[in-house]
C-alpha atoms as a PDB file:
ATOM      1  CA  UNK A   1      29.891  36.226  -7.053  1.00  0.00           C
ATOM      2  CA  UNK A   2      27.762  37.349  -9.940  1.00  0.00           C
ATOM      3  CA  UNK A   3      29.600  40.424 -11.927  1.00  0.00           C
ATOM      4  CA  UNK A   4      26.978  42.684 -13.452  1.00  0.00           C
ATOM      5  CA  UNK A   5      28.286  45.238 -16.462  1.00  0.00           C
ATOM      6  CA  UNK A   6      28.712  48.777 -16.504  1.00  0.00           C
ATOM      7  CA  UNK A   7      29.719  52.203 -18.015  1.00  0.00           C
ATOM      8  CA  UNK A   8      33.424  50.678 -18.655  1.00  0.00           C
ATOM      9  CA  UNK A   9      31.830  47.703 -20.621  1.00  0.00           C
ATOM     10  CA  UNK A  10      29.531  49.435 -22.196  1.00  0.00           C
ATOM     11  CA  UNK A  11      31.742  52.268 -23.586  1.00  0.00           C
ATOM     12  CA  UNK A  12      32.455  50.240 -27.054  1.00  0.00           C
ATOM     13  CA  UNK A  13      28.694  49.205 -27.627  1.00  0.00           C
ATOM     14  CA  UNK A  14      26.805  51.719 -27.122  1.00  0.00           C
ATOM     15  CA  UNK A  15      28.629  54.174 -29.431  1.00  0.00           C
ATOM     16  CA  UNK A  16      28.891  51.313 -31.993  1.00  0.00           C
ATOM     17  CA  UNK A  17      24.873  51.631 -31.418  1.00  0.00           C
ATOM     18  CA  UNK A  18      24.293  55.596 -31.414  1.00  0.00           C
ATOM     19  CA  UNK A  19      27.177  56.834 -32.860  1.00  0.00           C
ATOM     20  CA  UNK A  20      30.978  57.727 -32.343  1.00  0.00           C
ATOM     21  CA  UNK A  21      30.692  60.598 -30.532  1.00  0.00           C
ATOM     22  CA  UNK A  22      28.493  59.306 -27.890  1.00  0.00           C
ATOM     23  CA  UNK A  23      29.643  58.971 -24.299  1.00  0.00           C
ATOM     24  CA  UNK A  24      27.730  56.339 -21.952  1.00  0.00           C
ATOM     25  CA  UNK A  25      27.475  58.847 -18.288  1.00  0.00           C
ATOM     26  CA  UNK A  26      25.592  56.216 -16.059  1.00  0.00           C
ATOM     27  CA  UNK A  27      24.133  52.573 -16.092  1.00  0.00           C
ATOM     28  CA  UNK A  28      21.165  51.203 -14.132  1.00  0.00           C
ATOM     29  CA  UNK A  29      20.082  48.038 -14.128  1.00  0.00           C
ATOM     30  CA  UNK A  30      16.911  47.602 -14.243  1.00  0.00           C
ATOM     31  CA  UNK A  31      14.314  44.802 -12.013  1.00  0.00           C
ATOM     32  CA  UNK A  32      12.724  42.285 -13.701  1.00  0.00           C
ATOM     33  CA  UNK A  33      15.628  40.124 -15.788  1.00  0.00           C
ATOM     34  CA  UNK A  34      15.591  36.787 -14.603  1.00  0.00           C
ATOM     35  CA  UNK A  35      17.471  35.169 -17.496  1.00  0.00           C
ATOM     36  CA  UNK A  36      19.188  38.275 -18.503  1.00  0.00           C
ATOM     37  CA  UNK A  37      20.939  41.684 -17.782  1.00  0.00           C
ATOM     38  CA  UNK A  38      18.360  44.284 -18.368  1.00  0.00           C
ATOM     39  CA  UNK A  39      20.303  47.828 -18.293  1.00  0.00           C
ATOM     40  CA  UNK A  40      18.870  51.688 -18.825  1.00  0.00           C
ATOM     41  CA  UNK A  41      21.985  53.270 -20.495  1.00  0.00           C
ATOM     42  CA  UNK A  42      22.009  57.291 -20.149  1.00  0.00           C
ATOM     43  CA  UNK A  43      23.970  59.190 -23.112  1.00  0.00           C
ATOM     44  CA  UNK A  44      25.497  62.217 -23.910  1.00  0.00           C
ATOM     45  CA  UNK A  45      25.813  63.292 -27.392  1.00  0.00           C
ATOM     46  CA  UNK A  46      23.319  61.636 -28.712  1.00  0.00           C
ATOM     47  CA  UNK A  47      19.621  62.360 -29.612  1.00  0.00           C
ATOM     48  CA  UNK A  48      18.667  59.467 -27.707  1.00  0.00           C
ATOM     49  CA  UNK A  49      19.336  60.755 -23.605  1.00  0.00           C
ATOM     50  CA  UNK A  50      19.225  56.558 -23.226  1.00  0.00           C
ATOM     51  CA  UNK A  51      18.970  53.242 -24.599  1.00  0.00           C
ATOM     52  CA  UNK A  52      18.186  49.682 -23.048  1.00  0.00           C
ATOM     53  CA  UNK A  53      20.659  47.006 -23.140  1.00  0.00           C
ATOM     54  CA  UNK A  54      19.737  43.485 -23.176  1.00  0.00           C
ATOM     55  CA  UNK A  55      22.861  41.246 -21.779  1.00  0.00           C
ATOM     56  CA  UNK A  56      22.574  37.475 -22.372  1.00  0.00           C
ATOM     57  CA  UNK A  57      25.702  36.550 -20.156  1.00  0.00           C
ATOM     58  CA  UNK A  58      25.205  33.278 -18.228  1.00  0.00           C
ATOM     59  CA  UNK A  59      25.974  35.178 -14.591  1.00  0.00           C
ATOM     60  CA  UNK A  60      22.618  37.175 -15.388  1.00  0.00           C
ATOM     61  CA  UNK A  61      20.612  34.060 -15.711  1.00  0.00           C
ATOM     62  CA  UNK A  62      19.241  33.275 -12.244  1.00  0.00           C
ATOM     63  CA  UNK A  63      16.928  30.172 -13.581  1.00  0.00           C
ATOM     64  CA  UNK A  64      18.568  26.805 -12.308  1.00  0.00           C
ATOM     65  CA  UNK A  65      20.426  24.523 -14.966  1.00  0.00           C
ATOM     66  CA  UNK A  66      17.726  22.323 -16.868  1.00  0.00           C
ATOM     67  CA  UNK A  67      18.453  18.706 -17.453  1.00  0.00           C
ATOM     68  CA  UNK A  68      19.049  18.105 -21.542  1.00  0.00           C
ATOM     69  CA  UNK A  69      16.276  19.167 -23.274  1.00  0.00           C
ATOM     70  CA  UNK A  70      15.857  19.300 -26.898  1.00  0.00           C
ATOM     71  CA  UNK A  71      16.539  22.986 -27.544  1.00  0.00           C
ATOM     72  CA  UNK A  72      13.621  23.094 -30.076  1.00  0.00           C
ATOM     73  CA  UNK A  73      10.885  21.587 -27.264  1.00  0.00           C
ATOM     74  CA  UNK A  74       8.197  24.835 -26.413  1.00  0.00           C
ATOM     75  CA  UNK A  75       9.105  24.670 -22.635  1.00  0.00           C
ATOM     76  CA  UNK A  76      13.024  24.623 -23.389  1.00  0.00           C
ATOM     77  CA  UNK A  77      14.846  27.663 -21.547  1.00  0.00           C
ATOM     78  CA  UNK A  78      13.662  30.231 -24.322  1.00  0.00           C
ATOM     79  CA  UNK A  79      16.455  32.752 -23.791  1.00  0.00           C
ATOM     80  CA  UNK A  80      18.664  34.339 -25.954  1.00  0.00           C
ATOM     81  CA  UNK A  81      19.589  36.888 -28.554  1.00  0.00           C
ATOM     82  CA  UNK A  82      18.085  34.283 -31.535  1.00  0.00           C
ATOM     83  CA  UNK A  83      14.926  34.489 -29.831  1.00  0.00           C
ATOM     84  CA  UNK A  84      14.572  37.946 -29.005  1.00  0.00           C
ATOM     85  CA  UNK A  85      15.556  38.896 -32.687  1.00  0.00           C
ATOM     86  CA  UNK A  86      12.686  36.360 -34.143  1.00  0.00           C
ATOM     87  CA  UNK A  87       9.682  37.335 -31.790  1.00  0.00           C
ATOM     88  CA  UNK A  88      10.928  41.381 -32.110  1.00  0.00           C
ATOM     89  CA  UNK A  89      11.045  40.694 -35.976  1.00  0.00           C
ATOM     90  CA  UNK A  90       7.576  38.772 -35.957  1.00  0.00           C
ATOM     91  CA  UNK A  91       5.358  41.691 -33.905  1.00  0.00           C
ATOM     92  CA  UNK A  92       6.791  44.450 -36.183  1.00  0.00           C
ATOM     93  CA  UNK A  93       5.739  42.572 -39.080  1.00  0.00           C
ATOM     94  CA  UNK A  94       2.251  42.326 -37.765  1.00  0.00           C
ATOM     95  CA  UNK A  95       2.605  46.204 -36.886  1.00  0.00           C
ATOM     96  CA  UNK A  96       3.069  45.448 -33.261  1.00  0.00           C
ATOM     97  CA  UNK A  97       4.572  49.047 -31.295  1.00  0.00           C
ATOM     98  CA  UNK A  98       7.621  47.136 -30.523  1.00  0.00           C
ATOM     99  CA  UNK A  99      10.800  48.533 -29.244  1.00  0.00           C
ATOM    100  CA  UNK A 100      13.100  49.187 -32.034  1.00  0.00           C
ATOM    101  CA  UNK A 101      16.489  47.498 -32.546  1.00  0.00           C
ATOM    102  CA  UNK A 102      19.634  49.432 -32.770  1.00  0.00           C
ATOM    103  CA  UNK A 103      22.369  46.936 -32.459  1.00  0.00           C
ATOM    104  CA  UNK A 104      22.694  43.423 -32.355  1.00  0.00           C
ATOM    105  CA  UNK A 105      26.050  41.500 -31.756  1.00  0.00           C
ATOM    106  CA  UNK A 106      26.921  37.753 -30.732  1.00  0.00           C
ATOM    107  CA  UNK A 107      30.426  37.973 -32.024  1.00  0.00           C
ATOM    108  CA  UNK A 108      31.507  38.413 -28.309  1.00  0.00           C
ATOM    109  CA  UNK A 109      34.193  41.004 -29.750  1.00  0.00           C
ATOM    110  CA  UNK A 110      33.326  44.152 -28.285  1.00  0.00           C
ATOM    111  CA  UNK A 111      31.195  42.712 -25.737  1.00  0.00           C
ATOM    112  CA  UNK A 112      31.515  39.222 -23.524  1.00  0.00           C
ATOM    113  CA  UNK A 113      27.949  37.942 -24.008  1.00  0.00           C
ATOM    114  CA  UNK A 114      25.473  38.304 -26.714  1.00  0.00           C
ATOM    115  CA  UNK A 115      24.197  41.751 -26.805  1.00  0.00           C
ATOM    116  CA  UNK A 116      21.306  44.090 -27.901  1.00  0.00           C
ATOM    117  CA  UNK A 117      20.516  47.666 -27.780  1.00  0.00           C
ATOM    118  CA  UNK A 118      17.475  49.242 -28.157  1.00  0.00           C
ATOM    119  CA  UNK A 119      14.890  51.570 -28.386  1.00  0.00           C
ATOM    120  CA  UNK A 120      14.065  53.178 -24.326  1.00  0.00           C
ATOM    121  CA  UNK A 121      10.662  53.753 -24.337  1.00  0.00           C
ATOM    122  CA  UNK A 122      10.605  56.394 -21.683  1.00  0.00           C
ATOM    123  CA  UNK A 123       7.678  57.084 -19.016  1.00  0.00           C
ATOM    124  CA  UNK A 124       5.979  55.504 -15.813  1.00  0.00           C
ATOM    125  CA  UNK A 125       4.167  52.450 -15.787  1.00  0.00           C
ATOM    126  CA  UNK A 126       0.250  51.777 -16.993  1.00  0.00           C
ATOM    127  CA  UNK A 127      -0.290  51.406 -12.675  1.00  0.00           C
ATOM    128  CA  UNK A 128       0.567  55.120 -11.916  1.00  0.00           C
ATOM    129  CA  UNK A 129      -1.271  56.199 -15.138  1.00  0.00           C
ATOM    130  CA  UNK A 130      -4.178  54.361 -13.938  1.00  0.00           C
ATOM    131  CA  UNK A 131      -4.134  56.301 -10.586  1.00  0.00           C
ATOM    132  CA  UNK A 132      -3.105  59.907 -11.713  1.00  0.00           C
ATOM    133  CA  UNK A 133      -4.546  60.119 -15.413  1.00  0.00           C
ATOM    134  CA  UNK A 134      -7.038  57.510 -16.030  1.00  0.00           C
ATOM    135  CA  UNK A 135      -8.292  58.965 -19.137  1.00  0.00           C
ATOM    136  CA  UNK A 136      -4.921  58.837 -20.827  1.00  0.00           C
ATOM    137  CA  UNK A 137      -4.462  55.445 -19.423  1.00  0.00           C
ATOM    138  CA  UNK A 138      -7.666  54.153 -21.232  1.00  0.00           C
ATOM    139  CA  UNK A 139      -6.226  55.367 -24.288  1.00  0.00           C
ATOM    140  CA  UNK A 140      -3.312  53.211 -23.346  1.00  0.00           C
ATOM    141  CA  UNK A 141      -5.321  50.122 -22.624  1.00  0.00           C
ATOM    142  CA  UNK A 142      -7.656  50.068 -25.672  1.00  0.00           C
ATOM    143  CA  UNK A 143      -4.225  50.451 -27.565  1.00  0.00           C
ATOM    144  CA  UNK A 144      -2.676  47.727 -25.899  1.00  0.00           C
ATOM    145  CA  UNK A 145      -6.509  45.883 -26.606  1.00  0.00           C
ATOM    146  CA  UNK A 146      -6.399  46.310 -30.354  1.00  0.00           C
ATOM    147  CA  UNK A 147      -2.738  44.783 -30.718  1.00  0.00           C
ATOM    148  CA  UNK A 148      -3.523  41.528 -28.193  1.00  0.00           C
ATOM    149  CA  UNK A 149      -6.677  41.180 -30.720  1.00  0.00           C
ATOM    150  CA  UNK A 150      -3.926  41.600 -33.686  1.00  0.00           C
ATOM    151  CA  UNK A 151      -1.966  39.167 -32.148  1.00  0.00           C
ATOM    152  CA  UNK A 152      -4.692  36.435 -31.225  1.00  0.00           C
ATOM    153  CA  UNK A 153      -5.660  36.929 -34.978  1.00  0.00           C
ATOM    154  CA  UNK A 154      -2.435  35.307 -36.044  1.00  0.00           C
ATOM    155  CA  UNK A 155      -2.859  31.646 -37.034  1.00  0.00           C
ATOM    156  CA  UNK A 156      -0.739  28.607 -38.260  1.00  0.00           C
ATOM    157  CA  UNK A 157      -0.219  25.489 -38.344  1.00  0.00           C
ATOM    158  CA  UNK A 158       2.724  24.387 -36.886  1.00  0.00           C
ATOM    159  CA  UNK A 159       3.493  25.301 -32.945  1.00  0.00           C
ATOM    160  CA  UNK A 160       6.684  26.110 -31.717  1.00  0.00           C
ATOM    161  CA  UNK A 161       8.704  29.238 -30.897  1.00  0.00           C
ATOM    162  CA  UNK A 162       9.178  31.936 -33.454  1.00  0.00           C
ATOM    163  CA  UNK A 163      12.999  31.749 -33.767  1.00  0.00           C
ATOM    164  CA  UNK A 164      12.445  27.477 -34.108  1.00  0.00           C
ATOM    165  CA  UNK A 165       9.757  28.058 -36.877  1.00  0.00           C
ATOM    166  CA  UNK A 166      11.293  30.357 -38.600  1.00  0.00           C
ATOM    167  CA  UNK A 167      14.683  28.574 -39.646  1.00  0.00           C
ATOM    168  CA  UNK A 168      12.593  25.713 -40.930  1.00  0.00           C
ATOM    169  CA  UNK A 169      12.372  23.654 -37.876  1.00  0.00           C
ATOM    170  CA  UNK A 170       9.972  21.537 -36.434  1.00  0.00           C
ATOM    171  CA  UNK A 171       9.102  21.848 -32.541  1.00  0.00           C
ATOM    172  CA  UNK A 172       9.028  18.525 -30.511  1.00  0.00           C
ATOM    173  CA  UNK A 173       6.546  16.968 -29.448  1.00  0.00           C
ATOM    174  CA  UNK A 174       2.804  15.133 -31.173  1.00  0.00           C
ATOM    175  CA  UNK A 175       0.628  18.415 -30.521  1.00  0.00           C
ATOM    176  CA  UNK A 176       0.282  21.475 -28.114  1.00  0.00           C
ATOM    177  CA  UNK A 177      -2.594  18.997 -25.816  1.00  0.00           C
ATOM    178  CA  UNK A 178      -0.191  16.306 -25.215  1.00  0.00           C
ATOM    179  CA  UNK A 179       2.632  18.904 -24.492  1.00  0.00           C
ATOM    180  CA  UNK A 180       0.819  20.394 -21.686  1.00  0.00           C
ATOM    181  CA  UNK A 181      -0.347  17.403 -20.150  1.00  0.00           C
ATOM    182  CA  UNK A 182       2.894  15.837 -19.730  1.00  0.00           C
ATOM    183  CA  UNK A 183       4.219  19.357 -18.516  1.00  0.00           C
ATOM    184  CA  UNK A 184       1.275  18.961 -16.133  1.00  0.00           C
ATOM    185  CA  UNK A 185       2.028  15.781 -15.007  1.00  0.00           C
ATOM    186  CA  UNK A 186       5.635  16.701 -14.596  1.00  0.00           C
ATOM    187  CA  UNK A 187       5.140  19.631 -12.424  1.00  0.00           C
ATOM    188  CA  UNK A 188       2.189  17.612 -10.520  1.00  0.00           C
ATOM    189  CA  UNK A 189       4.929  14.302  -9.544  1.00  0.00           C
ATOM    190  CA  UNK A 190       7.725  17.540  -8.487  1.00  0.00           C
ATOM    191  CA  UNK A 191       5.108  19.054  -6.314  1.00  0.00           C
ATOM    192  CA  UNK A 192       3.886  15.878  -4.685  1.00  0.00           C
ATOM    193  CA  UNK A 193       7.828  15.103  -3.853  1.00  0.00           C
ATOM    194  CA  UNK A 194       7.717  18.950  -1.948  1.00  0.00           C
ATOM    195  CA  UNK A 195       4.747  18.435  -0.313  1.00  0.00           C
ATOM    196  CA  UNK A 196       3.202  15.099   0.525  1.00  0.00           C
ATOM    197  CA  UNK A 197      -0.383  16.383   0.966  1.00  0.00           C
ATOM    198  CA  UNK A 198      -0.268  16.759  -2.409  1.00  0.00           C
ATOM    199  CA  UNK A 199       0.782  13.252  -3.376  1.00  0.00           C
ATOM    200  CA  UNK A 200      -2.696  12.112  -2.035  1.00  0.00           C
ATOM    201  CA  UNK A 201      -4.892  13.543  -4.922  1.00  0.00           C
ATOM    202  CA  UNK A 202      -2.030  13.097  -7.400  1.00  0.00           C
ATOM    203  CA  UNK A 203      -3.048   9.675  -9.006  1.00  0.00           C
ATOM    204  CA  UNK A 204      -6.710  11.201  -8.950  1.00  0.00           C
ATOM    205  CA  UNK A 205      -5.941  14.278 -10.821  1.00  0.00           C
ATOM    206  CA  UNK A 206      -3.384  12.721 -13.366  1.00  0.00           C
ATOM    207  CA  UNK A 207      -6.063  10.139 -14.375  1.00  0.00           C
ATOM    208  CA  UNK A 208      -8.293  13.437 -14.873  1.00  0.00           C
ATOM    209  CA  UNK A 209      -6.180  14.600 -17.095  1.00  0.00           C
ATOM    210  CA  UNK A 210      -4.831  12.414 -19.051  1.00  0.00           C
ATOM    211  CA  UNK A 211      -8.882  11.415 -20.307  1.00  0.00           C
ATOM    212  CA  UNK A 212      -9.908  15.031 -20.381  1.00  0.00           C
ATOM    213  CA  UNK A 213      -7.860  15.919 -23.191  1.00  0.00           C
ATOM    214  CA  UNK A 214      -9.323  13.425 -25.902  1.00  0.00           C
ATOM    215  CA  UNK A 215     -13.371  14.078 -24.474  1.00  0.00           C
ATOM    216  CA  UNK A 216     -12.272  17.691 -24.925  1.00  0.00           C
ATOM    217  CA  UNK A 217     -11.269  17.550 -28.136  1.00  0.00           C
ATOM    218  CA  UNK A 218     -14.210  15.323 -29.155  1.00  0.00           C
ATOM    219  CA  UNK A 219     -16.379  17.735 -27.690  1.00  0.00           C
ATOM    220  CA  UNK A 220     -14.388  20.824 -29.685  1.00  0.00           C
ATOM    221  CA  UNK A 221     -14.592  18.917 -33.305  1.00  0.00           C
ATOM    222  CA  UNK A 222     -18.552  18.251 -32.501  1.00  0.00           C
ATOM    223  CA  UNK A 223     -19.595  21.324 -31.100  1.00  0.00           C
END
Protein backbone atom coordinates (compact mmCIF):
# COMPACT_ATOMS: atom_id res chain seq x y z
CA UNK A 1 0.00 0.00 0.00
CA UNK A 2 1.17 3.45 -0.95
CA UNK A 3 1.83 5.68 2.42
CA UNK A 4 1.17 9.33 1.66
CA UNK A 5 2.77 12.07 4.35
CA UNK A 6 1.18 14.19 6.74
CA UNK A 7 1.03 16.79 9.61
CA UNK A 8 3.42 14.33 11.78
CA UNK A 9 6.01 14.31 8.86
CA UNK A 10 5.76 17.49 8.06
CA UNK A 11 6.16 19.04 11.57
CA UNK A 12 10.21 19.35 11.15
CA UNK A 13 10.05 20.87 7.51
CA UNK A 14 7.84 23.16 7.40
CA UNK A 15 9.06 25.18 10.41
CA UNK A 16 12.64 24.66 9.10
CA UNK A 17 10.81 26.52 5.98
CA UNK A 18 8.68 29.39 7.79
CA UNK A 19 10.12 29.60 10.93
CA UNK A 20 10.40 28.00 14.52
CA UNK A 21 7.42 28.97 15.86
CA UNK A 22 5.23 27.70 13.19
CA UNK A 23 2.81 24.85 13.76
CA UNK A 24 1.62 22.73 10.57
CA UNK A 25 -2.69 22.39 11.63
CA UNK A 26 -3.78 20.33 8.47
CA UNK A 27 -2.40 18.69 5.18
CA UNK A 28 -4.22 18.15 1.87
CA UNK A 29 -2.98 16.62 -0.84
CA UNK A 30 -3.63 17.97 -3.67
CA UNK A 31 -4.85 16.15 -7.51
CA UNK A 32 -2.71 16.27 -10.18
CA UNK A 33 0.93 14.62 -8.95
CA UNK A 34 1.60 11.79 -10.97
CA UNK A 35 5.32 11.47 -10.23
CA UNK A 36 5.13 13.22 -6.99
CA UNK A 37 3.39 14.16 -3.63
CA UNK A 38 1.81 17.46 -4.20
CA UNK A 39 0.59 18.77 -0.58
CA UNK A 40 -1.31 22.30 0.51
CA UNK A 41 0.21 22.74 4.04
CA UNK A 42 -2.04 25.15 6.37
CA UNK A 43 0.03 27.12 9.20
CA UNK A 44 -0.35 28.80 12.23
CA UNK A 45 2.06 31.34 13.28
CA UNK A 46 3.20 32.26 10.36
CA UNK A 47 2.47 35.08 7.80
CA UNK A 48 2.05 32.57 5.26
CA UNK A 49 -1.73 30.72 6.35
CA UNK A 50 -0.01 27.82 3.82
CA UNK A 51 2.67 26.58 1.77
CA UNK A 52 2.92 23.76 -1.00
CA UNK A 53 5.06 20.84 -0.53
CA UNK A 54 6.54 19.03 -3.31
CA UNK A 55 7.45 15.22 -2.12
CA UNK A 56 9.70 13.24 -4.50
CA UNK A 57 9.29 9.82 -2.60
CA UNK A 58 9.17 6.82 -4.98
CA UNK A 59 5.50 5.59 -3.43
CA UNK A 60 4.16 9.01 -4.98
CA UNK A 61 5.35 8.16 -8.40
CA UNK A 62 2.49 6.34 -10.13
CA UNK A 63 4.42 6.23 -13.75
CA UNK A 64 5.53 2.49 -14.41
CA UNK A 65 9.38 1.61 -14.09
CA UNK A 66 11.21 2.61 -17.47
CA UNK A 67 13.69 0.23 -18.93
CA UNK A 68 17.50 1.90 -18.60
CA UNK A 69 17.56 4.96 -20.16
CA UNK A 70 20.33 7.33 -20.25
CA UNK A 71 19.25 9.77 -17.54
CA UNK A 72 20.39 12.74 -19.73
CA UNK A 73 18.01 11.50 -22.97
CA UNK A 74 14.91 14.45 -23.32
CA UNK A 75 12.18 11.73 -22.86
CA UNK A 76 13.99 10.19 -19.66
CA UNK A 77 11.54 10.21 -16.51
CA UNK A 78 12.18 14.06 -15.86
CA UNK A 79 11.35 14.01 -12.15
CA UNK A 80 13.00 15.20 -9.33
CA UNK A 81 14.14 17.89 -6.98
CA UNK A 82 17.41 18.66 -9.56
CA UNK A 83 14.97 19.37 -12.10
CA UNK A 84 12.48 21.33 -10.43
CA UNK A 85 15.32 23.57 -8.91
CA UNK A 86 16.89 24.18 -12.64
CA UNK A 87 13.59 24.95 -14.64
CA UNK A 88 12.23 27.15 -11.27
CA UNK A 89 15.76 28.87 -11.39
CA UNK A 90 15.65 29.33 -15.32
CA UNK A 91 11.87 31.15 -15.55
CA UNK A 92 12.81 33.54 -12.68
CA UNK A 93 15.78 34.51 -14.48
CA UNK A 94 13.78 35.32 -17.53
CA UNK A 95 11.26 37.16 -15.04
CA UNK A 96 8.81 34.36 -15.28
CA UNK A 97 5.88 34.83 -12.07
CA UNK A 98 7.11 31.63 -10.72
CA UNK A 99 6.33 30.23 -7.39
CA UNK A 100 8.98 31.12 -5.00
CA UNK A 101 11.25 28.63 -3.19
CA UNK A 102 11.42 28.47 0.50
CA UNK A 103 13.22 25.31 1.28
CA UNK A 104 14.96 22.80 -0.49
CA UNK A 105 16.43 19.54 1.11
CA UNK A 106 17.70 16.08 -0.40
CA UNK A 107 19.70 15.23 2.65
CA UNK A 108 16.77 12.84 3.61
CA UNK A 109 17.48 14.03 7.36
CA UNK A 110 14.47 15.67 8.40
CA UNK A 111 12.46 14.32 5.71
CA UNK A 112 12.47 10.61 3.85
CA UNK A 113 12.42 11.83 0.23
CA UNK A 114 13.71 14.84 -1.45
CA UNK A 115 11.70 17.77 -0.50
CA UNK A 116 10.58 21.36 -1.45
CA UNK A 117 8.48 24.01 -0.04
CA UNK A 118 7.10 26.76 -1.59
CA UNK A 119 5.36 29.69 -2.34
CA UNK A 120 1.01 28.81 -2.28
CA UNK A 121 -0.29 30.88 -4.72
CA UNK A 122 -3.77 31.10 -3.37
CA UNK A 123 -7.17 31.46 -5.49
CA UNK A 124 -9.52 29.44 -7.94
CA UNK A 125 -8.58 28.33 -11.18
CA UNK A 126 -8.44 30.52 -14.71
CA UNK A 127 -11.95 28.07 -15.57
CA UNK A 128 -14.14 29.63 -12.76
CA UNK A 129 -12.59 33.09 -13.48
CA UNK A 130 -13.54 32.64 -16.97
CA UNK A 131 -17.22 31.96 -15.98
CA UNK A 132 -17.77 34.45 -13.00
CA UNK A 133 -15.28 37.42 -13.88
CA UNK A 134 -14.24 37.31 -17.38
CA UNK A 135 -12.80 40.67 -17.42
CA UNK A 136 -10.34 39.89 -14.66
CA UNK A 137 -9.68 36.64 -16.31
CA UNK A 138 -8.53 38.43 -19.58
CA UNK A 139 -6.20 40.26 -17.56
CA UNK A 140 -5.03 36.87 -16.47
CA UNK A 141 -4.70 35.44 -19.93
CA UNK A 142 -2.89 38.32 -21.72
CA UNK A 143 -0.50 37.95 -18.61
CA UNK A 144 -0.05 34.46 -19.00
CA UNK A 145 0.28 35.56 -23.15
CA UNK A 146 3.17 37.94 -22.64
CA UNK A 147 5.32 35.34 -20.52
CA UNK A 148 4.62 32.16 -23.16
CA UNK A 149 5.91 34.94 -25.81
CA UNK A 150 8.95 35.56 -23.18
CA UNK A 151 9.48 32.12 -23.06
CA UNK A 152 9.25 31.16 -26.90
CA UNK A 153 11.79 34.12 -27.22
CA UNK A 154 14.43 32.08 -25.48
CA UNK A 155 16.91 30.47 -27.89
CA UNK A 156 20.04 28.15 -27.86
CA UNK A 157 21.80 25.91 -29.23
CA UNK A 158 22.04 22.89 -27.54
CA UNK A 159 18.60 20.84 -26.57
CA UNK A 160 18.16 19.08 -23.57
CA UNK A 161 16.56 19.65 -20.15
CA UNK A 162 17.46 22.64 -18.09
CA UNK A 163 18.95 20.81 -15.06
CA UNK A 164 21.17 18.49 -17.96
CA UNK A 165 22.34 21.80 -19.69
CA UNK A 166 23.07 23.52 -17.02
CA UNK A 167 25.82 21.28 -15.24
CA UNK A 168 27.66 21.19 -18.53
CA UNK A 169 26.11 18.21 -20.05
CA UNK A 170 25.25 17.19 -23.30
CA UNK A 171 21.66 15.58 -24.01
CA UNK A 172 21.61 12.29 -26.09
CA UNK A 173 20.77 11.89 -29.06
CA UNK A 174 21.96 13.54 -33.09
CA UNK A 175 19.15 16.38 -33.00
CA UNK A 176 15.58 17.16 -31.63
CA UNK A 177 14.05 15.65 -35.52
CA UNK A 178 15.61 12.37 -35.14
CA UNK A 179 14.59 12.24 -31.38
CA UNK A 180 11.02 12.50 -32.13
CA UNK A 181 10.89 10.25 -34.88
CA UNK A 182 12.29 7.38 -33.16
CA UNK A 183 9.96 8.32 -30.11
CA UNK A 184 7.33 8.15 -32.85
CA UNK A 185 8.20 5.06 -34.13
CA UNK A 186 8.49 3.63 -30.68
CA UNK A 187 5.13 4.54 -29.50
CA UNK A 188 3.68 3.59 -33.16
CA UNK A 189 5.34 -0.48 -32.88
CA UNK A 190 3.72 -0.37 -28.79
CA UNK A 191 0.41 0.67 -30.15
CA UNK A 192 0.28 -1.73 -33.06
CA UNK A 193 1.16 -4.67 -30.33
CA UNK A 194 -2.32 -3.20 -28.29
CA UNK A 195 -4.29 -3.01 -31.09
CA UNK A 196 -3.80 -4.90 -34.32
CA UNK A 197 -5.87 -2.54 -36.52
CA UNK A 198 -3.26 -0.41 -36.05
CA UNK A 199 -0.43 -2.66 -37.17
CA UNK A 200 -2.01 -2.45 -40.73
CA UNK A 201 -1.02 1.23 -41.55
CA UNK A 202 2.09 0.95 -39.35
CA UNK A 203 4.78 0.14 -42.08
CA UNK A 204 2.88 2.92 -44.19
CA UNK A 205 3.13 5.62 -41.70
CA UNK A 206 6.74 4.80 -40.39
CA UNK A 207 8.03 5.03 -44.01
CA UNK A 208 6.14 8.56 -43.90
CA UNK A 209 8.02 9.55 -41.40
CA UNK A 210 11.10 8.59 -41.47
CA UNK A 211 11.40 10.66 -45.29
CA UNK A 212 9.37 13.57 -44.03
CA UNK A 213 11.85 14.75 -41.72
CA UNK A 214 14.85 15.41 -44.22
CA UNK A 215 12.15 17.02 -47.21
CA UNK A 216 11.06 19.08 -44.20
CA UNK A 217 14.06 20.34 -43.31
CA UNK A 218 15.10 20.93 -46.95
CA UNK A 219 12.07 22.74 -47.39
CA UNK A 220 12.77 24.91 -43.89
CA UNK A 221 16.61 25.85 -44.98
CA UNK A 222 15.09 26.91 -48.63
CA UNK A 223 12.12 28.63 -47.78
Amino acid sequence: MRQFTDSEALSGIVPEALGAGVRVVRVDRLRGGSKKGVYRVHTSGSRAASVIVYSWSEAEDFWPAAEAVDPAHPFAHASGLAPFLAAQRRLDGLGVRVPGVLLADDSRRRYPADVAVVEDIAGGTLEALLETDPARASHAVNELAAMLDLMHQQHSQHYGRVDVLERGDKASGDSCEQLVLERAVEDLAEAAERDPGIGQPRPRCTSVWRNWPHEWLRARSTG
